[in-house]
PDB file of N, CA and C in Angstrom:
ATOM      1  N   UNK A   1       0.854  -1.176   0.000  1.00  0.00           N
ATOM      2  CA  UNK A   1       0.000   0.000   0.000  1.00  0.00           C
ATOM      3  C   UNK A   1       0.901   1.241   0.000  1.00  0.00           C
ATOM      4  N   UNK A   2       0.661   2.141  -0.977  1.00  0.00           N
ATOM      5  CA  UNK A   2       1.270   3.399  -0.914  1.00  0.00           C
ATOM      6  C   UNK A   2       0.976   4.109   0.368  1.00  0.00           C
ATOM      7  N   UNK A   3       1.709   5.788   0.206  1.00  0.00           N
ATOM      8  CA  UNK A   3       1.219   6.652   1.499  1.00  0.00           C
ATOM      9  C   UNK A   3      -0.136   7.025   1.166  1.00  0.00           C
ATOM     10  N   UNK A   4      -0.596   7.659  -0.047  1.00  0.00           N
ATOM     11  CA  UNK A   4      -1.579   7.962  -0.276  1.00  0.00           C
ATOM     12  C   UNK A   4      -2.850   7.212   0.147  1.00  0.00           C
ATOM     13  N   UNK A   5      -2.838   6.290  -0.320  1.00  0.00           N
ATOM     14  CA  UNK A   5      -3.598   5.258  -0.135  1.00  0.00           C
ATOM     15  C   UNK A   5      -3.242   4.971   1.685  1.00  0.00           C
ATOM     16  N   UNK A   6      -2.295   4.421   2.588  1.00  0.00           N
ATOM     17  CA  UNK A   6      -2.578   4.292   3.951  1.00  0.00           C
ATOM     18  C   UNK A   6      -2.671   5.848   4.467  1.00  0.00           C
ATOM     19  N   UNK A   7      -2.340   7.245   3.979  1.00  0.00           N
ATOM     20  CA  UNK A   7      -3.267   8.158   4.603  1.00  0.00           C
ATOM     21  C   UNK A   7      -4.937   7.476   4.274  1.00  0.00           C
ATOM     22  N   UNK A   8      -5.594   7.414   3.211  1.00  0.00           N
ATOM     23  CA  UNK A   8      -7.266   7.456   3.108  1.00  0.00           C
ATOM     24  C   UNK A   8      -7.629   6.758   4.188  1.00  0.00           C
ATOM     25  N   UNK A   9      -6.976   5.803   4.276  1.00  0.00           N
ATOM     26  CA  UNK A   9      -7.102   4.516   5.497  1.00  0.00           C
ATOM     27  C   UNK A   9      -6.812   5.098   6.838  1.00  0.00           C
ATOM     28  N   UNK A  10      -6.081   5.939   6.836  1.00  0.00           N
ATOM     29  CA  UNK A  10      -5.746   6.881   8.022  1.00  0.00           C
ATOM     30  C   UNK A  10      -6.807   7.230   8.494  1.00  0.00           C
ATOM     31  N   UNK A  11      -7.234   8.037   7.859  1.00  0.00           N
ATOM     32  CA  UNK A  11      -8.854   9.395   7.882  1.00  0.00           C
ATOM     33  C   UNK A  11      -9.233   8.457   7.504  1.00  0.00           C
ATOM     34  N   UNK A  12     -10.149   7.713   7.411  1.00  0.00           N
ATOM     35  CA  UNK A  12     -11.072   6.417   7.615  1.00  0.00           C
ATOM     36  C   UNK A  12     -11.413   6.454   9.086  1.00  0.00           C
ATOM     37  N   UNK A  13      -9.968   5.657   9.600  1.00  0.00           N
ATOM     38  CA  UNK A  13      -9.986   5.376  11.072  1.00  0.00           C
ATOM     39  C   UNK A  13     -10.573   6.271  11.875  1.00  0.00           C
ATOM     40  N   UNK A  14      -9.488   7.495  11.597  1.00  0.00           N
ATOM     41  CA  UNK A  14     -10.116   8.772  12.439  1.00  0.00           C
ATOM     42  C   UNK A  14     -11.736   9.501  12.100  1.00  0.00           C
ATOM     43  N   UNK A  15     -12.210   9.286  11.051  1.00  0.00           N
ATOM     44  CA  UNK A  15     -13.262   9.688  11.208  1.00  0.00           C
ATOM     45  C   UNK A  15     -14.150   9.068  11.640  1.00  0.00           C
ATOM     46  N   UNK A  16     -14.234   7.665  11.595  1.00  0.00           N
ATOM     47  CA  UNK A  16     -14.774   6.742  12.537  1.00  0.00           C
ATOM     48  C   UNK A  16     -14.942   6.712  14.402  1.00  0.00           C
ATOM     49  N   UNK A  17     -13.826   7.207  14.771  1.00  0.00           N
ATOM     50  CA  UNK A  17     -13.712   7.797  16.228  1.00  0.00           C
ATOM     51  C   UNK A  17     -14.392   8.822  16.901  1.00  0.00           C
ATOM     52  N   UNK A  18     -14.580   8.735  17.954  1.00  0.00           N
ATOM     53  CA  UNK A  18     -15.009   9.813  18.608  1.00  0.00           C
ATOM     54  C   UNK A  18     -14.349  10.586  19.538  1.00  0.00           C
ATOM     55  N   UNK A  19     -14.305  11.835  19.463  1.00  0.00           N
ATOM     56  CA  UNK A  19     -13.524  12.955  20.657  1.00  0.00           C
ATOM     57  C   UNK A  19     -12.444  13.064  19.927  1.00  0.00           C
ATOM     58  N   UNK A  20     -11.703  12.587  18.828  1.00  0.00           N
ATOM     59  CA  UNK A  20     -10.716  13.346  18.206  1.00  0.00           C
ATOM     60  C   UNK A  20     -10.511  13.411  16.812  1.00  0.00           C
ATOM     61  N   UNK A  21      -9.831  14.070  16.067  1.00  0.00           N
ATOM     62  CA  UNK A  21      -9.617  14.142  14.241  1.00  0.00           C
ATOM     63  C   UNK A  21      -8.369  13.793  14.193  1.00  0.00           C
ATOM     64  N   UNK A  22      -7.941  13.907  13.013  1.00  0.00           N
ATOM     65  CA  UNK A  22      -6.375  14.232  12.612  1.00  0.00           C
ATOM     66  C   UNK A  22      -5.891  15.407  12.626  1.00  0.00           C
ATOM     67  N   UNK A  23      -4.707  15.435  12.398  1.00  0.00           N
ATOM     68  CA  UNK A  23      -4.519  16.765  12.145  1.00  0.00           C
ATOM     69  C   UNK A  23      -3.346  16.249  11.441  1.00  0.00           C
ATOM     70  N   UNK A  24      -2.027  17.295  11.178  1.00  0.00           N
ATOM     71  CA  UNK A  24      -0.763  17.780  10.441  1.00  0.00           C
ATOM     72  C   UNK A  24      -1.368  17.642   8.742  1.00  0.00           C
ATOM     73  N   UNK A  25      -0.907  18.289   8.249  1.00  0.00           N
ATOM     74  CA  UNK A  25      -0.693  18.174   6.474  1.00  0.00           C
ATOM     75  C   UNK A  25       0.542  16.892   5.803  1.00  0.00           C
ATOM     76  N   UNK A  26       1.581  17.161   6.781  1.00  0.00           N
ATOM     77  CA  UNK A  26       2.881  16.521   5.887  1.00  0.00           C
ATOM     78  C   UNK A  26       3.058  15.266   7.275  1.00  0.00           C
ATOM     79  N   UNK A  27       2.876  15.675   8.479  1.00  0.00           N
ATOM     80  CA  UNK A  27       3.056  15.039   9.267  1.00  0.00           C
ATOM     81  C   UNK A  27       2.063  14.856  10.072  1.00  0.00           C
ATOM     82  N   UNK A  28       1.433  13.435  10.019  1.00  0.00           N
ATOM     83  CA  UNK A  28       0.359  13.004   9.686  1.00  0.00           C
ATOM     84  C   UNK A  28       0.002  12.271  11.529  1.00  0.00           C
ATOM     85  N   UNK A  29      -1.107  12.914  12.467  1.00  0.00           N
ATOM     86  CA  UNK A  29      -1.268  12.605  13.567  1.00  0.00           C
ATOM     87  C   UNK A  29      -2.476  12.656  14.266  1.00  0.00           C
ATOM     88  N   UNK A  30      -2.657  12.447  15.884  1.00  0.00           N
ATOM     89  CA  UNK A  30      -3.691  12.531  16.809  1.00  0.00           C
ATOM     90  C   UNK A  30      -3.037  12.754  17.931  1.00  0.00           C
ATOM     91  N   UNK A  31      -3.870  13.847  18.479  1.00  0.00           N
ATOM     92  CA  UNK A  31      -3.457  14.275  19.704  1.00  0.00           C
ATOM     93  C   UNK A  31      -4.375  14.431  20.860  1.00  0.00           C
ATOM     94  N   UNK A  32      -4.177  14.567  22.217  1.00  0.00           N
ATOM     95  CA  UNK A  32      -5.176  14.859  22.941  1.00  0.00           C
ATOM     96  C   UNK A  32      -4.333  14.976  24.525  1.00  0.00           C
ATOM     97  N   UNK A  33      -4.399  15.742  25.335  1.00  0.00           N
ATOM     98  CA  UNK A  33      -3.872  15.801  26.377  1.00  0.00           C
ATOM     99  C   UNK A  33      -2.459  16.352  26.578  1.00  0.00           C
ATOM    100  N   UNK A  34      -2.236  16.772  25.124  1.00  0.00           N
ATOM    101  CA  UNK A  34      -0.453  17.138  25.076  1.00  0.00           C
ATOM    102  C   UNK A  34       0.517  16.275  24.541  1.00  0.00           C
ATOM    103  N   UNK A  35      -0.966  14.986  24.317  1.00  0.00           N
ATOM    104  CA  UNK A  35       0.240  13.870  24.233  1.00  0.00           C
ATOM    105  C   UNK A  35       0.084  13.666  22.811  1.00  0.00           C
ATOM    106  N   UNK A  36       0.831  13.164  21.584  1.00  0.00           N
ATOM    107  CA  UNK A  36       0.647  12.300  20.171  1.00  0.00           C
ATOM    108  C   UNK A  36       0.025  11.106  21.111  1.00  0.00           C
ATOM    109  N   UNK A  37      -0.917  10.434  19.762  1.00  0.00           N
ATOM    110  CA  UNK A  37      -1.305   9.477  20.021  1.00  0.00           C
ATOM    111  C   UNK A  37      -1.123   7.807  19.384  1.00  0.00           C
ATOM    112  N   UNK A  38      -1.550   8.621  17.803  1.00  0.00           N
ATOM    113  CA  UNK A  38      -1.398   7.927  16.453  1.00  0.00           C
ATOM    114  C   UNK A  38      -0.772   8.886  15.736  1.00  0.00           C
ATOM    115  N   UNK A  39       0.157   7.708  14.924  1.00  0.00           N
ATOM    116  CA  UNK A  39       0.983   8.665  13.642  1.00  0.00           C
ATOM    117  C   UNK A  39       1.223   7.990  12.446  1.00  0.00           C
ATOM    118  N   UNK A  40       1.145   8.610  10.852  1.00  0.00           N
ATOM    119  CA  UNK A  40       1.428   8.008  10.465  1.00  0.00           C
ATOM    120  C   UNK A  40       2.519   8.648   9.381  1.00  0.00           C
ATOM    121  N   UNK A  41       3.801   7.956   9.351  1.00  0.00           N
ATOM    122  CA  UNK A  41       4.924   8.149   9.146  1.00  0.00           C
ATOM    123  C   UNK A  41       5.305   8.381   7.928  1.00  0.00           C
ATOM    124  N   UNK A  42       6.142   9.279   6.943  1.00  0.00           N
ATOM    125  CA  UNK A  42       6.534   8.799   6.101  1.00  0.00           C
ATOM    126  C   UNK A  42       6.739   7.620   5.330  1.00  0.00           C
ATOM    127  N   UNK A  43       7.006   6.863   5.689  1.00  0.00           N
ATOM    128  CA  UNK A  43       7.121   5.563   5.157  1.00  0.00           C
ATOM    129  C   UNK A  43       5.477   4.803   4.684  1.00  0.00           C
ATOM    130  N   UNK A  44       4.690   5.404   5.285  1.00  0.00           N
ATOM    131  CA  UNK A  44       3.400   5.055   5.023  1.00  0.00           C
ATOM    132  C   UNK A  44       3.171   3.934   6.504  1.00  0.00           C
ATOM    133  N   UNK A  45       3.697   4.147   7.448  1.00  0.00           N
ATOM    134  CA  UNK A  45       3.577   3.173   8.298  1.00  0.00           C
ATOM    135  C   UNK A  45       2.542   3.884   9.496  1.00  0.00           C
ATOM    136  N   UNK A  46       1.928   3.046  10.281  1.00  0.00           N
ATOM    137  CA  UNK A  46       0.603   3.258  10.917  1.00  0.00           C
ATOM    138  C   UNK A  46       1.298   2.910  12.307  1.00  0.00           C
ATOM    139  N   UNK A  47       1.376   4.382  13.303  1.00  0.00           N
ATOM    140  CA  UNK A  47       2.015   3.957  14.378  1.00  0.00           C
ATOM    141  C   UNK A  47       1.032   4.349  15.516  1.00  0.00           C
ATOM    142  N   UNK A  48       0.412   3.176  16.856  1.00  0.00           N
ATOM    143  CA  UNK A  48      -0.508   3.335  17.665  1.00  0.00           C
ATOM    144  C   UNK A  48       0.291   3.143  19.238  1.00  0.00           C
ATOM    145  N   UNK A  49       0.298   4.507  20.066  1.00  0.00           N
ATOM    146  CA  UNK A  49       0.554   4.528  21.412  1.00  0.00           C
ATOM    147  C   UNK A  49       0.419   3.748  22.345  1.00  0.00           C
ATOM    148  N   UNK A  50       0.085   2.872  23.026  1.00  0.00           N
ATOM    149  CA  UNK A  50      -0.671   1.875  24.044  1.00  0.00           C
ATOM    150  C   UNK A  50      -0.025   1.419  25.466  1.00  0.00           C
ATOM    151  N   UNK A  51      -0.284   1.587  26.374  1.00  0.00           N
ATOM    152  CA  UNK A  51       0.088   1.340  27.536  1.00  0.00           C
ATOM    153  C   UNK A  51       0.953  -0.183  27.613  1.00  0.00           C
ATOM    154  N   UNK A  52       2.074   0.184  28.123  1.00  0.00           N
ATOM    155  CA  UNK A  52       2.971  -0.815  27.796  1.00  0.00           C
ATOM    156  C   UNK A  52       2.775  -2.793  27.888  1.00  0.00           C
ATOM    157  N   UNK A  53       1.485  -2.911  29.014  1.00  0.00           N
ATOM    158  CA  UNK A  53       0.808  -4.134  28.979  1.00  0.00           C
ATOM    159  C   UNK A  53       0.038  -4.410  27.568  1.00  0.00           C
ATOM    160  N   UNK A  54      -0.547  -3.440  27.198  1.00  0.00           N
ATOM    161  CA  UNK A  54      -1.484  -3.582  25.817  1.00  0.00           C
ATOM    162  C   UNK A  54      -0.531  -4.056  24.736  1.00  0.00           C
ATOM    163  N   UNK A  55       0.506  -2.979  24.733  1.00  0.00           N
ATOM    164  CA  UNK A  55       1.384  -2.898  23.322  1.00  0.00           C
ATOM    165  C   UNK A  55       2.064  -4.163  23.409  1.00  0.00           C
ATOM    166  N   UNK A  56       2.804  -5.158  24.498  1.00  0.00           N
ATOM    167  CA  UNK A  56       3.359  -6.291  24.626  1.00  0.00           C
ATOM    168  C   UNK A  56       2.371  -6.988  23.484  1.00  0.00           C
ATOM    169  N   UNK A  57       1.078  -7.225  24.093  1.00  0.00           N
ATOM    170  CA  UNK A  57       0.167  -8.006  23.899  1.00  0.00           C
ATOM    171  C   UNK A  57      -0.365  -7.718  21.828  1.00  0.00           C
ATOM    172  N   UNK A  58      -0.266  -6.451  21.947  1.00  0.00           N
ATOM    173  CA  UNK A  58      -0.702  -6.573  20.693  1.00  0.00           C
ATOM    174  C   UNK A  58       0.399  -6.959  19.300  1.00  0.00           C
ATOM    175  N   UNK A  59       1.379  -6.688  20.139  1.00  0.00           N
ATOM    176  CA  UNK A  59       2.642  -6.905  19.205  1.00  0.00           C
ATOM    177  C   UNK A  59       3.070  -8.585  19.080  1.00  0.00           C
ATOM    178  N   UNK A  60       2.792  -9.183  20.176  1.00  0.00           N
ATOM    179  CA  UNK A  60       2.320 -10.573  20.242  1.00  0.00           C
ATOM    180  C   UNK A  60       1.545 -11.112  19.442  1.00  0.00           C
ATOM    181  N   UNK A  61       0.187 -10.233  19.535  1.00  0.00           N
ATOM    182  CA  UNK A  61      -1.352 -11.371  18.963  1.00  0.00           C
ATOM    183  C   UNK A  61      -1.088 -11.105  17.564  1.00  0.00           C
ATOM    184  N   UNK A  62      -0.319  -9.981  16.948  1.00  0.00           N
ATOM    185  CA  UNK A  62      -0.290  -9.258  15.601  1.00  0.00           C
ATOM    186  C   UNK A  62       1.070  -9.561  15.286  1.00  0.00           C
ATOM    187  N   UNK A  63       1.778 -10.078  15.835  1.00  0.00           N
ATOM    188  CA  UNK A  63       3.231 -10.284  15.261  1.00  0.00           C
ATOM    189  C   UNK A  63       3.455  -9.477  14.395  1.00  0.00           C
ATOM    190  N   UNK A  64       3.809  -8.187  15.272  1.00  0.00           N
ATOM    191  CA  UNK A  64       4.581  -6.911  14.950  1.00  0.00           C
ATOM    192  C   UNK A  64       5.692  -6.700  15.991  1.00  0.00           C
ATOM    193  N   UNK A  65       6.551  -5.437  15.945  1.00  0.00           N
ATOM    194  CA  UNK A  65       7.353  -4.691  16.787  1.00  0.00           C
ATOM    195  C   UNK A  65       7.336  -3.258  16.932  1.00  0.00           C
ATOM    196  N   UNK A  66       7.895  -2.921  17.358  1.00  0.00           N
ATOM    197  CA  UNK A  66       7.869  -1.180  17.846  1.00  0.00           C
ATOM    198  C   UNK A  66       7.764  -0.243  16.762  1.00  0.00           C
ATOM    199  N   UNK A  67       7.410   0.685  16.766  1.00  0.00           N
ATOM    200  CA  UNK A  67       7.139   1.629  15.991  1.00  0.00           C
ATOM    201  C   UNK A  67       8.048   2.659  15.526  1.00  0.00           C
ATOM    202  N   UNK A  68       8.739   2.945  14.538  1.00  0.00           N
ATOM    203  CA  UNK A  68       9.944   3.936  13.826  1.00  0.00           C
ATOM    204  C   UNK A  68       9.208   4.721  13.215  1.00  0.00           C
ATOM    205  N   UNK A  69       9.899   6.815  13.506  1.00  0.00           N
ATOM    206  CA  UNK A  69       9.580   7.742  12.432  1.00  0.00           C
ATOM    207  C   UNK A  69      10.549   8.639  12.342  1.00  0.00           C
ATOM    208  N   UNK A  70      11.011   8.466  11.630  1.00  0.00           N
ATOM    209  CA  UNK A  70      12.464   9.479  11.048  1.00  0.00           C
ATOM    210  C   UNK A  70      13.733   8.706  11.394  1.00  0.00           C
ATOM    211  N   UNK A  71      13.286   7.454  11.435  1.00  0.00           N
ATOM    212  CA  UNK A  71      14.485   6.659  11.960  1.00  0.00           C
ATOM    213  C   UNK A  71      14.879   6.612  13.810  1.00  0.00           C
ATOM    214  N   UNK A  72      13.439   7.290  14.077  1.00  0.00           N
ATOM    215  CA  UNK A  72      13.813   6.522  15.705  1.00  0.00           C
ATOM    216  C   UNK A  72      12.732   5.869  16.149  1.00  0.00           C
ATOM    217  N   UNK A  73      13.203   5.635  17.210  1.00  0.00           N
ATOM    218  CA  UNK A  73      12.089   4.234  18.051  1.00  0.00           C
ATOM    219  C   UNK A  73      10.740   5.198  18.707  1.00  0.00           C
ATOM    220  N   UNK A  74       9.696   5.175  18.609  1.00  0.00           N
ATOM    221  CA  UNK A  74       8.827   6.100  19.347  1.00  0.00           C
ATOM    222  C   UNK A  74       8.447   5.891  21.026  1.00  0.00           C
ATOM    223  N   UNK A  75       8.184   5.774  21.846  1.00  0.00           N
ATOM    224  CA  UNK A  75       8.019   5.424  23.232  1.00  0.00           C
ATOM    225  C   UNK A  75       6.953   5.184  23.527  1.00  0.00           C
ATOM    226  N   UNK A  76       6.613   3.741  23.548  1.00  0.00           N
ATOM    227  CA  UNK A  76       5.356   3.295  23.710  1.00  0.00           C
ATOM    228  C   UNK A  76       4.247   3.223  22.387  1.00  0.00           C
ATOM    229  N   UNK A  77       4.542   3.397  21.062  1.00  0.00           N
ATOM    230  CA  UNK A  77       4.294   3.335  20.243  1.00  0.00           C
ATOM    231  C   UNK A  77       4.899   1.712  19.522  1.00  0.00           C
ATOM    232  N   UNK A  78       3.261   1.310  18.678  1.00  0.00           N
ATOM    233  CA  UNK A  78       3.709  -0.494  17.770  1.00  0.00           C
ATOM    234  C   UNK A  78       3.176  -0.216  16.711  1.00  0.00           C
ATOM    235  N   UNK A  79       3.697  -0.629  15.809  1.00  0.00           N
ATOM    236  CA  UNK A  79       3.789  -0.450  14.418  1.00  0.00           C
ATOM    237  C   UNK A  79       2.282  -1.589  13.776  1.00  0.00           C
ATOM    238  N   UNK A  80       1.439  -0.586  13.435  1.00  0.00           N
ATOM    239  CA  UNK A  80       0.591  -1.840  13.044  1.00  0.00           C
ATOM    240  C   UNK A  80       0.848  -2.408  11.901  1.00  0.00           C
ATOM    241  N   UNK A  81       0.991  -3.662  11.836  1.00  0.00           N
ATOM    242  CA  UNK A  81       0.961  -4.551  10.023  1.00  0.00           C
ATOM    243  C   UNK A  81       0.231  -4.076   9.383  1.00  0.00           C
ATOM    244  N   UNK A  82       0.173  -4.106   8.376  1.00  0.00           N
ATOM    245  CA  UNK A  82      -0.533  -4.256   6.853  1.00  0.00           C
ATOM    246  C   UNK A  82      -1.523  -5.274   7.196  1.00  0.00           C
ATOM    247  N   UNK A  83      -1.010  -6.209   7.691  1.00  0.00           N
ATOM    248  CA  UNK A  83      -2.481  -7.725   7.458  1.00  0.00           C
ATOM    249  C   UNK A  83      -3.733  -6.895   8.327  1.00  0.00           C
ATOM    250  N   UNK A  84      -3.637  -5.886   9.743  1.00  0.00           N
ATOM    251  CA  UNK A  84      -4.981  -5.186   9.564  1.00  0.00           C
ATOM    252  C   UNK A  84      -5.290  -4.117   8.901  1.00  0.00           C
ATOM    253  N   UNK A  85      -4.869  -3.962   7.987  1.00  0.00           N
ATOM    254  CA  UNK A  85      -5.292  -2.837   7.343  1.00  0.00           C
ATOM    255  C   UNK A  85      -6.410  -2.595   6.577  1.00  0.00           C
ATOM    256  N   UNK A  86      -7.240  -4.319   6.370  1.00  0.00           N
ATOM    257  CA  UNK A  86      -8.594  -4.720   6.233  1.00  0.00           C
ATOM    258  C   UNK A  86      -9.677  -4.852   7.857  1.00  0.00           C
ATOM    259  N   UNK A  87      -9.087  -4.376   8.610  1.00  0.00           N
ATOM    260  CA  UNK A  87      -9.792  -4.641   9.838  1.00  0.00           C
ATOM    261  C   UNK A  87     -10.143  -3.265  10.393  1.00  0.00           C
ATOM    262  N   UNK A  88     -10.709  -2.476   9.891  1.00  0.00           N
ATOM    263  CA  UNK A  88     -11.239  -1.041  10.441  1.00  0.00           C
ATOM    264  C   UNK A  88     -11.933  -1.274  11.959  1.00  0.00           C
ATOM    265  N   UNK A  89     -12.871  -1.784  12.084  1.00  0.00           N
ATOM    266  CA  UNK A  89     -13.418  -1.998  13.353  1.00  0.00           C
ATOM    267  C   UNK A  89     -12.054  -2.165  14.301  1.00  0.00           C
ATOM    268  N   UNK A  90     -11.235  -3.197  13.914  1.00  0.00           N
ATOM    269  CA  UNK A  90     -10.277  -3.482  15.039  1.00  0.00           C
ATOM    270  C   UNK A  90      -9.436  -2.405  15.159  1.00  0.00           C
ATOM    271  N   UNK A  91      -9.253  -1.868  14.330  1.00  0.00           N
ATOM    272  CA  UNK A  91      -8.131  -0.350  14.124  1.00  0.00           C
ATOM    273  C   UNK A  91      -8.961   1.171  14.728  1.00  0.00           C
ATOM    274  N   UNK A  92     -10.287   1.061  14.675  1.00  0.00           N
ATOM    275  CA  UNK A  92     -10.955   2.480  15.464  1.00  0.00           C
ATOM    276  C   UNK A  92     -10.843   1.763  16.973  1.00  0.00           C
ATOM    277  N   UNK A  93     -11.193   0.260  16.884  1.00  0.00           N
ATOM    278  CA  UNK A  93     -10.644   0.270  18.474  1.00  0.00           C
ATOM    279  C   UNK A  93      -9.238   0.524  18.923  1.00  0.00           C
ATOM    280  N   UNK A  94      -8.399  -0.029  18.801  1.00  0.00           N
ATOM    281  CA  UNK A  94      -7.535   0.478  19.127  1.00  0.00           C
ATOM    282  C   UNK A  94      -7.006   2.204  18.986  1.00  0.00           C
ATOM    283  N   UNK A  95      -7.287   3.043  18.027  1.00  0.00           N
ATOM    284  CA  UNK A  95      -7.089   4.200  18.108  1.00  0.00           C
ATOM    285  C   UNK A  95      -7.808   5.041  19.500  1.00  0.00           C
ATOM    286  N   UNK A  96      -9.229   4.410  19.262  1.00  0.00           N
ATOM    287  CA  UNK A  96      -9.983   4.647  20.826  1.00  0.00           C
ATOM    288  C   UNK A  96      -9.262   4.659  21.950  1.00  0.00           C
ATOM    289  N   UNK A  97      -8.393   3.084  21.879  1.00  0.00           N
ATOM    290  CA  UNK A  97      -7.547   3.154  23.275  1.00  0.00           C
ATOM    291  C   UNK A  97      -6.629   3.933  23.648  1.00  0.00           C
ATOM    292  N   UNK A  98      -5.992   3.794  22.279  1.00  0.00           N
ATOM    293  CA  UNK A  98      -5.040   4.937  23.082  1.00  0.00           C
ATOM    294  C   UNK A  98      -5.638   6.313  23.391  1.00  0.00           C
ATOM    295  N   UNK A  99      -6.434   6.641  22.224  1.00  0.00           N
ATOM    296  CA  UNK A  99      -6.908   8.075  22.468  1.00  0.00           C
ATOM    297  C   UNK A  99      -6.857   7.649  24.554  1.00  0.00           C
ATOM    298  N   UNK A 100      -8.012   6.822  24.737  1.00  0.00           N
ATOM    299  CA  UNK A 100      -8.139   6.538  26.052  1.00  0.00           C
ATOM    300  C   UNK A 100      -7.052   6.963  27.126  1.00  0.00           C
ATOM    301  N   UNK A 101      -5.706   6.013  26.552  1.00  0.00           N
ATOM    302  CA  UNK A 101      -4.424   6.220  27.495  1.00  0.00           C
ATOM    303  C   UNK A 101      -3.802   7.445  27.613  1.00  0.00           C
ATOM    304  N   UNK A 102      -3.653   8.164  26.391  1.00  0.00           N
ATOM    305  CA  UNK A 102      -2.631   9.360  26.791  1.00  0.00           C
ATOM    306  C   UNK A 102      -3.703  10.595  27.211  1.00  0.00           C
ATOM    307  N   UNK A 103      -5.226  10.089  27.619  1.00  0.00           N
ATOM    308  CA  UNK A 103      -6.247  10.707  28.221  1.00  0.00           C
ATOM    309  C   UNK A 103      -6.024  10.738  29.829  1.00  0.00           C
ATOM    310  N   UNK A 104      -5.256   9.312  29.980  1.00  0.00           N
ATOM    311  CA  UNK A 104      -5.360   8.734  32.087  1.00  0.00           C
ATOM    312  C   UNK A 104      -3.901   9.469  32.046  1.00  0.00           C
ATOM    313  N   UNK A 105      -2.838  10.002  31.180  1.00  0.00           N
ATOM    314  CA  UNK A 105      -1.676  10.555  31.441  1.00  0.00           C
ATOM    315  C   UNK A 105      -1.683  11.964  31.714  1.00  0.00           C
ATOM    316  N   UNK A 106      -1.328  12.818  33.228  1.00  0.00           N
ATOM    317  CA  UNK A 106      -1.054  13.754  33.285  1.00  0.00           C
ATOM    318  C   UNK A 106      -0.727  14.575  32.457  1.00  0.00           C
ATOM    319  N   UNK A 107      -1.254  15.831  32.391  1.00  0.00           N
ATOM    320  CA  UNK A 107      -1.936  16.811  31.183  1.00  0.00           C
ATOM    321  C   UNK A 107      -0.083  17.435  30.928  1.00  0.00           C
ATOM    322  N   UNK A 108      -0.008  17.523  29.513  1.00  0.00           N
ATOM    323  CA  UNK A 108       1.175  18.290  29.118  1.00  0.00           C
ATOM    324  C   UNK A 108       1.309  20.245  29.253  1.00  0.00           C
TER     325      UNK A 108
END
């Protein structure tokens, strides 16, 4: 999948959600509390925040790993695969969550 094409899929997700949008033009995100939430990278890659019990787990059930943008590691950020990139329901949930988490994190 190109960028073009995983932005539409981007704004998909996010418009599907509730309590937040996207935002940036070139640099492509969600925010809420001060904190990034979701990003999606140059590379066309789909990167989701999650409390470090979640992200173990999802990087497990999804056999993925950590999340890279500009060539660094993000903190607390997992790189979602391509294989959900047919799974919208499962992808507004998870955007939900995190929206959720960097919601329970002391305000920036």
């Amino acid at each position: 999948m190109n960028w073009d094409e995983t932005l539409k899929l981007y704004d998909g997700i996010t418009n599907a959600c509730h309590g937040f949008e996207r935002k940036g033009k070139k640099m492509i995100y969600t925010s809420s509390n001060g904190y990034m939430f979701t990003l999606l990278n140059k590379a066309g890659e789909i990167g989701i925040r999650l409390p470090k019990e979640k992200a173990a787990k999802f990087m497990e059930e999804h056999n993925t790993g950590y999340y890279y943008s500009y060539g660094a590691k993000m903190k607390d950020y997992v790189l979602v695969p391509e294989s959900l990139y047919t799974e919208k329901a499962l992808l507004v949930n998870y955007f939900e969550q995190s929206f959720d988490y960097v919601n329970s994190l002391p305000s920036k």
